[in-house]
C-alpha atoms as a PDB file:
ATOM      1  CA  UNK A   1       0.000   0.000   0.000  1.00  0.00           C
ATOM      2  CA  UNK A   2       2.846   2.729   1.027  1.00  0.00           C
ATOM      3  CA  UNK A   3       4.990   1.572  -2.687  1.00  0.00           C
ATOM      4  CA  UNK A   4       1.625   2.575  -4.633  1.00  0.00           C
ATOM      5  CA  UNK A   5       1.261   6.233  -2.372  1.00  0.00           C
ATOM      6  CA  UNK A   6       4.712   6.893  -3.224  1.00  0.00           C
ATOM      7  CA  UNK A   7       4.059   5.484  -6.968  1.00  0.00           C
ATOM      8  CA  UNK A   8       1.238   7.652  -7.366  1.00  0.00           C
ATOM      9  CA  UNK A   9       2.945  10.755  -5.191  1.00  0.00           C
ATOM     10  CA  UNK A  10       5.449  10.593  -7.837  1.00  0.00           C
ATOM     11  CA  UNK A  11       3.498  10.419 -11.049  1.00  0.00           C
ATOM     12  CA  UNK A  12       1.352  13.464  -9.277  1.00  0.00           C
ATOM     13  CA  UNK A  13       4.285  15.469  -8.581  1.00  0.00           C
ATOM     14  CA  UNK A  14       5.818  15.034 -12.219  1.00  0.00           C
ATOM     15  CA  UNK A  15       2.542  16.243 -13.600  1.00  0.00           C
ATOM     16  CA  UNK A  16       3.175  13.067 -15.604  1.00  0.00           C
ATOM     17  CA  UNK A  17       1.645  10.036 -17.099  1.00  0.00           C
ATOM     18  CA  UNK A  18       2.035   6.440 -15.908  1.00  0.00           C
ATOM     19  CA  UNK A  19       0.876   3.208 -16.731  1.00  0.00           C
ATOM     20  CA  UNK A  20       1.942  -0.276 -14.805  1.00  0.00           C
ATOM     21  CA  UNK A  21       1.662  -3.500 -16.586  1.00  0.00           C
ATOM     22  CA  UNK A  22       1.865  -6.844 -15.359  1.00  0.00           C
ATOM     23  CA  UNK A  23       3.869  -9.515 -16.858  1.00  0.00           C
ATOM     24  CA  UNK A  24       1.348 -10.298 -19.590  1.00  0.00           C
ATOM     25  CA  UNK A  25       1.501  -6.879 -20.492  1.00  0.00           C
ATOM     26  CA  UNK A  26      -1.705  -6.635 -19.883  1.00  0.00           C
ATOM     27  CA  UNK A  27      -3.048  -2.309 -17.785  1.00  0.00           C
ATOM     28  CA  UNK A  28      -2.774  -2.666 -14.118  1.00  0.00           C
ATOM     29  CA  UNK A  29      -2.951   0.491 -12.901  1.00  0.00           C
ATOM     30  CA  UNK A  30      -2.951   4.310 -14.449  1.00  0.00           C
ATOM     31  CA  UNK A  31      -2.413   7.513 -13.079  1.00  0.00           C
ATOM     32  CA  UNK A  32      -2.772  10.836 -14.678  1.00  0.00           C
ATOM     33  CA  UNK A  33      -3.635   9.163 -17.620  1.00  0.00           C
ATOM     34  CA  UNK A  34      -4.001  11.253 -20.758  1.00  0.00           C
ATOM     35  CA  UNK A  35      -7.089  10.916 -23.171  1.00  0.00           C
ATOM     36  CA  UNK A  36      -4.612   9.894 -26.284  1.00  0.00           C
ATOM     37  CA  UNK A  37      -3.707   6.579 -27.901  1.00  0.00           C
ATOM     38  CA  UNK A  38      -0.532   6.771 -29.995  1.00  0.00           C
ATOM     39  CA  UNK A  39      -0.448   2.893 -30.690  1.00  0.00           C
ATOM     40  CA  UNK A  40       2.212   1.967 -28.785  1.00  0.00           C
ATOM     41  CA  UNK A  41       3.310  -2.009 -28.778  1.00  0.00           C
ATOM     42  CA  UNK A  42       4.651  -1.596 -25.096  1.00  0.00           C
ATOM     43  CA  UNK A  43       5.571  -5.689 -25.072  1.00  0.00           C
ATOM     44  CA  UNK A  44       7.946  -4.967 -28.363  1.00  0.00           C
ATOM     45  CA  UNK A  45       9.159  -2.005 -26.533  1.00  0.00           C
ATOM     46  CA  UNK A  46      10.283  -3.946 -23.207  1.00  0.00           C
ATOM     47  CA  UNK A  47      11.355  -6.900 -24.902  1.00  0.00           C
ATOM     48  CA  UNK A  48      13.489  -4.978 -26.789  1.00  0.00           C
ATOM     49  CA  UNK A  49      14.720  -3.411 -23.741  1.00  0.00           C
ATOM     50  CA  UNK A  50      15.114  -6.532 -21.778  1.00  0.00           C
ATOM     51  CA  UNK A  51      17.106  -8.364 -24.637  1.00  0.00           C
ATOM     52  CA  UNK A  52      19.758  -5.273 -24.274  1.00  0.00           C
ATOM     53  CA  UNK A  53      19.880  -6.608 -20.501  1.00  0.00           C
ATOM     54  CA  UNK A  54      18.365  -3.032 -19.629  1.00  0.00           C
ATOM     55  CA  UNK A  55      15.967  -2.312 -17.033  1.00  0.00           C
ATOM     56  CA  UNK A  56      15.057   1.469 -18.447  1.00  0.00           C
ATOM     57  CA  UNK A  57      15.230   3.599 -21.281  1.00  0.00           C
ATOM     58  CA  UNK A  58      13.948   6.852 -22.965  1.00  0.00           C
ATOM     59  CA  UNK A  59      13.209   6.087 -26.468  1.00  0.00           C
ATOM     60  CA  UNK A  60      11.257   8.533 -28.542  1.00  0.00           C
ATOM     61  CA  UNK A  61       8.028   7.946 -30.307  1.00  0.00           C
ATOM     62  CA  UNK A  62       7.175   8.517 -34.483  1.00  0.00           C
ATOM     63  CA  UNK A  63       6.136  11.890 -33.658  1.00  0.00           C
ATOM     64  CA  UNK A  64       9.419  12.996 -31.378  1.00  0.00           C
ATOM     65  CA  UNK A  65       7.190  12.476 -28.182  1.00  0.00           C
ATOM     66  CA  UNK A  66       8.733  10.569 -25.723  1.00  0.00           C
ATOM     67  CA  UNK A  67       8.558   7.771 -23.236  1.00  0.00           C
ATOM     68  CA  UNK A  68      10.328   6.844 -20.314  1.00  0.00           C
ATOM     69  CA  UNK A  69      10.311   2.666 -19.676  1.00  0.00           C
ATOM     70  CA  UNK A  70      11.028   1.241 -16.308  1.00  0.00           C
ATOM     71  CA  UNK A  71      11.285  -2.813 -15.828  1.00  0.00           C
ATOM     72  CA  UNK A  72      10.964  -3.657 -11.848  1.00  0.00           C
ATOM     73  CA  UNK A  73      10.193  -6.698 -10.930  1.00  0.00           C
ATOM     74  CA  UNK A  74       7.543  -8.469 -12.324  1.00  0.00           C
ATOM     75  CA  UNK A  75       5.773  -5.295 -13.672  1.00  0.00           C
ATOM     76  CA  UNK A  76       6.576  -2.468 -16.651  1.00  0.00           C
ATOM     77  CA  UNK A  77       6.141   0.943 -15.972  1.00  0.00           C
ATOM     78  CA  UNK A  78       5.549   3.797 -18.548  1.00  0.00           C
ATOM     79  CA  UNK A  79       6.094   6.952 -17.487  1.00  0.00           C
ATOM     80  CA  UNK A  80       4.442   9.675 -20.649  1.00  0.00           C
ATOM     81  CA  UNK A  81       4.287  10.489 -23.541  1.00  0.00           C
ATOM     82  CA  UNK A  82       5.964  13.717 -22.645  1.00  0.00           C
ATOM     83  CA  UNK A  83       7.714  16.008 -24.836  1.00  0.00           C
ATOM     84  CA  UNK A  84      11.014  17.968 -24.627  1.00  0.00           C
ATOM     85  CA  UNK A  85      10.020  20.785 -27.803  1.00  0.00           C
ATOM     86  CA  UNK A  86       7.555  23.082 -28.593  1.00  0.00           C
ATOM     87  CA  UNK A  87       4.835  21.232 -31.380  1.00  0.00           C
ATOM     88  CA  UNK A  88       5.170  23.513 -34.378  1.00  0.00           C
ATOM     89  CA  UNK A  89       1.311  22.945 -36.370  1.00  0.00           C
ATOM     90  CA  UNK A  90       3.082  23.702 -39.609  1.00  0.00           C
ATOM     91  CA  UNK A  91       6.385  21.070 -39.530  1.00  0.00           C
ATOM     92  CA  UNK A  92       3.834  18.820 -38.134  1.00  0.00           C
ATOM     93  CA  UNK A  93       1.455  18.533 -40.539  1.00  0.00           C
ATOM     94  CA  UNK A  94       4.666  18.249 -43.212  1.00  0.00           C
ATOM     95  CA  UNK A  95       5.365  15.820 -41.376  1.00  0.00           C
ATOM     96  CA  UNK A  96       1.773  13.895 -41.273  1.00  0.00           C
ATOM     97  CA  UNK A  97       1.613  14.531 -44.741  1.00  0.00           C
ATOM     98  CA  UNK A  98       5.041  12.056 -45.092  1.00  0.00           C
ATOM     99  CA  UNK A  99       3.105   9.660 -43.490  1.00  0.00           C
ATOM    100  CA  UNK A 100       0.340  10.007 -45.329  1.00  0.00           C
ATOM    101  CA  UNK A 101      -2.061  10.081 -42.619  1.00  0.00           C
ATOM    102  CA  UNK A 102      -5.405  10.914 -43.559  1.00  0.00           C
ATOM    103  CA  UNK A 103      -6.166  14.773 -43.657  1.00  0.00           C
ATOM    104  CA  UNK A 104      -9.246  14.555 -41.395  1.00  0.00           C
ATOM    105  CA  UNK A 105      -6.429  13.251 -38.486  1.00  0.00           C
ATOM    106  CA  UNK A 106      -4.417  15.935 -38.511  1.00  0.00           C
ATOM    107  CA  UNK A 107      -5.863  18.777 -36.214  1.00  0.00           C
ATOM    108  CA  UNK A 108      -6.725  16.044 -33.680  1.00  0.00           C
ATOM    109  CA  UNK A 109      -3.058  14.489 -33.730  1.00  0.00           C
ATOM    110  CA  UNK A 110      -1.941  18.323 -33.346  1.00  0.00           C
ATOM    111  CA  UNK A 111      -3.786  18.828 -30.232  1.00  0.00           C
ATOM    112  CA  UNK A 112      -3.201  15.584 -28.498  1.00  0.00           C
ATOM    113  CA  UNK A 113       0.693  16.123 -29.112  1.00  0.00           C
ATOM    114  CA  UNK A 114       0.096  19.903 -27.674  1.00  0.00           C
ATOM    115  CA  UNK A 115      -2.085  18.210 -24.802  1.00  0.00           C
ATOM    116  CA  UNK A 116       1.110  16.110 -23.734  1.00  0.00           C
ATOM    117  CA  UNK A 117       3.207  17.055 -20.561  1.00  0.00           C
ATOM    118  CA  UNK A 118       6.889  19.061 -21.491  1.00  0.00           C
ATOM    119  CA  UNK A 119      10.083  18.963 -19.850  1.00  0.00           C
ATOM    120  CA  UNK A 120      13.603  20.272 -20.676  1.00  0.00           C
ATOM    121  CA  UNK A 121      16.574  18.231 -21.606  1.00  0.00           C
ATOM    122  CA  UNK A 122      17.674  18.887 -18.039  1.00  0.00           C
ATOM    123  CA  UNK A 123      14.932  18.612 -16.207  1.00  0.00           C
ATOM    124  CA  UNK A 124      14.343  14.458 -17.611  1.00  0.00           C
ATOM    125  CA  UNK A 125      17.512  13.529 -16.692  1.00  0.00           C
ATOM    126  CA  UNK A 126      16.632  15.451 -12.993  1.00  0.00           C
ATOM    127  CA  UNK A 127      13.150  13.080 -13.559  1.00  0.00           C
ATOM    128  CA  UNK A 128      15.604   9.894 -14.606  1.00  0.00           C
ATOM    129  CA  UNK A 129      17.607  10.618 -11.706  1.00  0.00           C
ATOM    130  CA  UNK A 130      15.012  10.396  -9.125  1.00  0.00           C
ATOM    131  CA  UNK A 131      12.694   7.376 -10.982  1.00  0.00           C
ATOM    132  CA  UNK A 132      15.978   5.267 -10.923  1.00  0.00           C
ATOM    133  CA  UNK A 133      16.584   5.855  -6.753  1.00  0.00           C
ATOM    134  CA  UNK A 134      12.548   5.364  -6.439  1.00  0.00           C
ATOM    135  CA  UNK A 135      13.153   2.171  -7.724  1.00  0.00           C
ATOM    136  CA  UNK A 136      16.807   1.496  -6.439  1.00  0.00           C
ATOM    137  CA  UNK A 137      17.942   3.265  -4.321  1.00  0.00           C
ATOM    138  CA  UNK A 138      20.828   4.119  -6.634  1.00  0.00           C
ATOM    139  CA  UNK A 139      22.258   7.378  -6.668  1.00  0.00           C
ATOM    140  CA  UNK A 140      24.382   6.948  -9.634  1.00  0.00           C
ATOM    141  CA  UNK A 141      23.512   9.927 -12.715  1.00  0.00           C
ATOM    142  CA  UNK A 142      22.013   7.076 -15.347  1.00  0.00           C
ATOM    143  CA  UNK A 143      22.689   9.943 -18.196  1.00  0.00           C
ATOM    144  CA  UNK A 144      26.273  10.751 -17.177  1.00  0.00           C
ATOM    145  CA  UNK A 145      27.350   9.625 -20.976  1.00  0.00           C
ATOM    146  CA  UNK A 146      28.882  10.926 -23.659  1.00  0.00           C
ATOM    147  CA  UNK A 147      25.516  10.433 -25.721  1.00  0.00           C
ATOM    148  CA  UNK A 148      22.889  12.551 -23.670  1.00  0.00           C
ATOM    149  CA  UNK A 149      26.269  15.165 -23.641  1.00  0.00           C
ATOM    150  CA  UNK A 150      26.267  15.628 -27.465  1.00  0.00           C
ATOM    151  CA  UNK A 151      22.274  15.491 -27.157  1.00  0.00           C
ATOM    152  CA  UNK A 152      22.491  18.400 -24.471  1.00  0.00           C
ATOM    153  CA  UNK A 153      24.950  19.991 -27.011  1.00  0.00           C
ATOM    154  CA  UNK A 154      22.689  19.604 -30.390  1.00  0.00           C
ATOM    155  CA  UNK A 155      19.667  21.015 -28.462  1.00  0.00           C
ATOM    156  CA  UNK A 156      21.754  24.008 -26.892  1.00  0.00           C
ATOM    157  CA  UNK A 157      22.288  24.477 -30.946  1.00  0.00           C
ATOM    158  CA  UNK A 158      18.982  24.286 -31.869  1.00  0.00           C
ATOM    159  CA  UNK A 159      17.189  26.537 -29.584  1.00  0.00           C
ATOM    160  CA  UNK A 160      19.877  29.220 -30.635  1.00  0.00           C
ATOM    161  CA  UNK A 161      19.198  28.594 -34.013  1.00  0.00           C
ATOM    162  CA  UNK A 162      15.592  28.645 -33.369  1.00  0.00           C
ATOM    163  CA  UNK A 163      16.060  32.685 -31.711  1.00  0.00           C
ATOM    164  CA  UNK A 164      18.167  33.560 -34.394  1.00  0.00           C
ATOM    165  CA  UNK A 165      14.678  32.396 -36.535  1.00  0.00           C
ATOM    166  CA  UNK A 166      12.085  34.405 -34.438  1.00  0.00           C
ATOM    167  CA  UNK A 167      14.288  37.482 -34.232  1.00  0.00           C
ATOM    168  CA  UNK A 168      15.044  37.554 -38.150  1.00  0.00           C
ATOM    169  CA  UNK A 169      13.695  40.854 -39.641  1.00  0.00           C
ATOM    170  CA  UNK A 170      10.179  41.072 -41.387  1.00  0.00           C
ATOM    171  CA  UNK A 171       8.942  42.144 -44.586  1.00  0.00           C
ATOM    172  CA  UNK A 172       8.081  46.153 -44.158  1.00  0.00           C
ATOM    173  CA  UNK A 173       4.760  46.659 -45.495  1.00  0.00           C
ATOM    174  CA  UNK A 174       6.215  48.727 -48.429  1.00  0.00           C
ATOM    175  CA  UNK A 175       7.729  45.245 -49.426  1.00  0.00           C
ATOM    176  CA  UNK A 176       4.745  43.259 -49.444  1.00  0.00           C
ATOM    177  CA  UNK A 177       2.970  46.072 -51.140  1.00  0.00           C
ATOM    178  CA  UNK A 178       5.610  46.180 -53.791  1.00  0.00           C
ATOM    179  CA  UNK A 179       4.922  42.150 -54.478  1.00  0.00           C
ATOM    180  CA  UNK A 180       1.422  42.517 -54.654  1.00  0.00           C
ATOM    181  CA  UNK A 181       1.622  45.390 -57.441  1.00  0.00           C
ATOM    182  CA  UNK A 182       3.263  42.921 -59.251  1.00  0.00           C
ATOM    183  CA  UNK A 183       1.315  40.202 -59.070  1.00  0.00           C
ATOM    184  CA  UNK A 184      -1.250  42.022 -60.385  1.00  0.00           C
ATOM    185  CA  UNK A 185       0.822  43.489 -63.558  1.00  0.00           C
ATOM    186  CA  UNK A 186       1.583  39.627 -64.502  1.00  0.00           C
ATOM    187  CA  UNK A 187      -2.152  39.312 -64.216  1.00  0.00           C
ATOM    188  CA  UNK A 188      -2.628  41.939 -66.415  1.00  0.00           C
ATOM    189  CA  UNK A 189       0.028  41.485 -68.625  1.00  0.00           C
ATOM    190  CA  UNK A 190      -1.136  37.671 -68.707  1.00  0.00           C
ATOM    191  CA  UNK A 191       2.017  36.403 -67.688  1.00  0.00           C
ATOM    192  CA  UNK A 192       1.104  32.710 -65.793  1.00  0.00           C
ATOM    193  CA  UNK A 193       4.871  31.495 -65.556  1.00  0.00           C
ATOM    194  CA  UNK A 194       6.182  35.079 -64.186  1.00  0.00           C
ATOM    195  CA  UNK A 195       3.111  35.393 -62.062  1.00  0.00           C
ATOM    196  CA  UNK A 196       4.338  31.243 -60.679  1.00  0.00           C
ATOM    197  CA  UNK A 197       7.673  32.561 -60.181  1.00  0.00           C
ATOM    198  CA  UNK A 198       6.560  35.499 -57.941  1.00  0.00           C
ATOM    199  CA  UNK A 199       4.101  33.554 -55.880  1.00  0.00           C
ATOM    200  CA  UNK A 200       7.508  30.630 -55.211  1.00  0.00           C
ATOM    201  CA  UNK A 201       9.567  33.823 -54.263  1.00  0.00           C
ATOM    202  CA  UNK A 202       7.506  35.294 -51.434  1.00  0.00           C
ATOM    203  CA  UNK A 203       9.446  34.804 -48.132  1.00  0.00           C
ATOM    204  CA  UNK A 204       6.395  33.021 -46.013  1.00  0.00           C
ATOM    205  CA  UNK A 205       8.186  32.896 -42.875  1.00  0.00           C
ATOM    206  CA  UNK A 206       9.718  36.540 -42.847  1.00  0.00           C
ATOM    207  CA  UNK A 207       5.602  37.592 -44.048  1.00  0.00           C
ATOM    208  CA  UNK A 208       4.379  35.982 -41.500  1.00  0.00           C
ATOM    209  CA  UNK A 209       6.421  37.416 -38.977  1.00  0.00           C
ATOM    210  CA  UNK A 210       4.569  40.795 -40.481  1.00  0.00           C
ATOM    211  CA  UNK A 211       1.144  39.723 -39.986  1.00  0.00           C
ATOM    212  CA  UNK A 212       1.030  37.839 -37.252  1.00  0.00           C
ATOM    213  CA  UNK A 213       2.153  34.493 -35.258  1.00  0.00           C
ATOM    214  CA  UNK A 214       0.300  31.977 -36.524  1.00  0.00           C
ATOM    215  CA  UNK A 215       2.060  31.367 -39.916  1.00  0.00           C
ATOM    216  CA  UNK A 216      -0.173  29.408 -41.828  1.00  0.00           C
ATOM    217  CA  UNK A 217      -3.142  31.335 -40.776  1.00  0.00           C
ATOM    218  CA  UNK A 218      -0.907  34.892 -42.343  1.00  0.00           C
ATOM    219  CA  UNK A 219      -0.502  32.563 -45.064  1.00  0.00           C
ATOM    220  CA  UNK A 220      -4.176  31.909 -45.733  1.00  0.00           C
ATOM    221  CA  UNK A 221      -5.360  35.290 -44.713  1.00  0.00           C
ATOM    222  CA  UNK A 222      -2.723  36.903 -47.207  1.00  0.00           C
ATOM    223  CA  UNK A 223      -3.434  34.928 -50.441  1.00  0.00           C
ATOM    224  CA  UNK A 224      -7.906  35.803 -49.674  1.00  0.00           C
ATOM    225  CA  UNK A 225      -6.604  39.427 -49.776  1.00  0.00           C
ATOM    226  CA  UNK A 226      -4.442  38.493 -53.274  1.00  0.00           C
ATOM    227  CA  UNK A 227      -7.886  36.962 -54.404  1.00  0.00           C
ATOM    228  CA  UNK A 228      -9.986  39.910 -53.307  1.00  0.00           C
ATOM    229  CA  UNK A 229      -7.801  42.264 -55.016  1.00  0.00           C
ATOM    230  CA  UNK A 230      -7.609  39.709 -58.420  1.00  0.00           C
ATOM    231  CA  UNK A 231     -11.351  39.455 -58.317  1.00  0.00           C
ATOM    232  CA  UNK A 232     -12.068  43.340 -58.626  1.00  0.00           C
ATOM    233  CA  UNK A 233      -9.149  42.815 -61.307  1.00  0.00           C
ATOM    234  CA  UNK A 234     -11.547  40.494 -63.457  1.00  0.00           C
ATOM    235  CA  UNK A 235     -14.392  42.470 -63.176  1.00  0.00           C
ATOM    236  CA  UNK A 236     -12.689  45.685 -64.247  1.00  0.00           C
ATOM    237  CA  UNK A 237     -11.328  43.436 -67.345  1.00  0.00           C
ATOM    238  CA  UNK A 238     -15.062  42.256 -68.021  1.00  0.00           C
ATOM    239  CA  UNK A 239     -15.052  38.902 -66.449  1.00  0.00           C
ATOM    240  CA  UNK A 240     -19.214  39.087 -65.298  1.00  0.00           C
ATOM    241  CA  UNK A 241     -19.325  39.603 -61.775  1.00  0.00           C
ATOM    242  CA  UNK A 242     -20.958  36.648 -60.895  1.00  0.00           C
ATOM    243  CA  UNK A 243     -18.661  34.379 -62.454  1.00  0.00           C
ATOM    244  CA  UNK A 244     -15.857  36.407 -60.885  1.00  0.00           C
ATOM    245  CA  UNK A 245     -17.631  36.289 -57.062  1.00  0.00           C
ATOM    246  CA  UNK A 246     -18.665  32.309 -57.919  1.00  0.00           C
ATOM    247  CA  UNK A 247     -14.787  32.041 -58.598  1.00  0.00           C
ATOM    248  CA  UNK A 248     -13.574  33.958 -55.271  1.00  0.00           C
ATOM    249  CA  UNK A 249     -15.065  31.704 -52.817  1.00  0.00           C
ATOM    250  CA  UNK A 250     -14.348  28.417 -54.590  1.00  0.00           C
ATOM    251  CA  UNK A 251     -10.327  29.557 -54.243  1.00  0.00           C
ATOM    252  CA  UNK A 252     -12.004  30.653 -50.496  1.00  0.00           C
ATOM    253  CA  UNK A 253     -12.849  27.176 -49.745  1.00  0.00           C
ATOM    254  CA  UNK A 254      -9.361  25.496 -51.519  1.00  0.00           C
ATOM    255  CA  UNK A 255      -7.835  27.618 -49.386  1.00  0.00           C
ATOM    256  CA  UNK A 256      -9.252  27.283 -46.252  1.00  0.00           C
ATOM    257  CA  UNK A 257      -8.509  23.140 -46.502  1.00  0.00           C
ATOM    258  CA  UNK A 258      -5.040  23.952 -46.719  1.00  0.00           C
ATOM    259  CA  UNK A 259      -2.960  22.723 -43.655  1.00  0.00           C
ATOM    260  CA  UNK A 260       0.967  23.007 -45.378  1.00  0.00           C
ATOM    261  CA  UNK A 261       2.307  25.973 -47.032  1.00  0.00           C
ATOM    262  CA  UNK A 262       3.327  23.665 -49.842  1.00  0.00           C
ATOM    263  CA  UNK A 263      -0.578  23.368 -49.989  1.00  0.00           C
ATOM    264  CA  UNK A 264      -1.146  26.449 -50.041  1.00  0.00           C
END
């Protein structure tokens, strides 16, 4: 009774996920569970484990979540999915569309990864450190390794790289005003490969650090303005205004069922 207080004093205090099998791999117990299923085959995962004569590891799951795996006894514990990044909509659903998951999946998958519990690099091998003693009484660092070093090392990296992203400067509004003038002289000038050319050019990140944080939304809202503007276009070239309107909101709605840039 006092091992599953402190089992389930732990999981509470992590703010973290954990499942305990039994030796048929078959749920036990749960605490903090989360509401997601990410198809995990935990008995390939601890047999895989076992047959490297290991009694834990942190292996990461197809969609860089992660899991921490804990063989005690005659039980398997599962601590997660947790996360050690930020979930980016945009490289995610680049990444979905790899996989060719179906398109209906995507938003959902997007907010159960963004539902999931994060920790630094530092703080899960703070969280390794004091699983392993729970379970030991071992003191040793299990992550004192050359490996989690260079991983500390690459992320340090990354997260500067990912500043040097957010800070870089954005379009002025004289820019994207520039671009849009001509757009509309290719349309005029009837022009369909310089027009192509154009559209591949525009810098999407650096535009949508100009109109606002969600990038794929700027992206959407930005080419409904193009269309607005193109529309008027028509009609002042004699394209009925009916046909030109009926037009509009069928690019509207092709538009709005965009989830990539490349889309888009």
């Amino acid at each position: 009774m006092e091992y599953e207080l402190l089992l389930r004093a732990l999981s509470n205090c992590l703010h973290m996920p954990l499942l305990v099998l039994n030796e048929q791999f078959a749920l036990c117990k749960h605490y903090n569970a989360l509401e997601t299923d990410f198809g995990y085959d935990y008995q390939t995962l601890f047999t895989d484990l076992e047959k490297n004569a290991k009694k834990h590891a942190l292996i990461t799951g197809k969609l860089n979540e992660l899991l921490l795996l804990y063989a005690f006894n005659d039980h398997y514990f599962i601590f997660g999915p947790f996360r050690c990044n930020l979930t980016d909509r945009n490289v995610l659903y680049k990444y979905l569309d790899a996989l060719n998951m179906p398109l209906a999946q995507y938003e959902l998958t997007y907010t159960q990864l963004a539902a999931l519990p994060i920790y630094c690099l530092e703080d899960i091998r703070d969280i390794i450190y004091l699983i392993n003693y729970f379970f030991t009484g071992e003191t040793a660092d299990q992550l004192a390794n050359c490996n989690f070093q260079q991983l500390t090392r690459t992320t340090h990296l990354l997260n500067k790289e990912r500043r040097t992203l957010l800070t870089q400067a954005p379009l002025s509004y004289a820019q994207i005003y520039q671009h849009e003038k001509k757009l509309l002289t290719c349309i005029q000038k009837n022009e369909p490969k310089q027009l192509s050319k154009l559209i591949q050019a525009i810098s999407w990140s650096k535009l949508g650090h100009t109109l606002g944080p969600d990038l794929l939304r700027a992206q959407k809202d930005y080419l409904i303005v193009l269309l607005e503007k193109v529309t008027h276009l028509a009609i002042a070239n004699q394209l009925p205004p009916s046909e030109s309107k009926h037009l509009q909101n069928v690019f509207i709605t092709e538009i709005e069922l965009c989830t990539t840039t490349a889309q888009l």
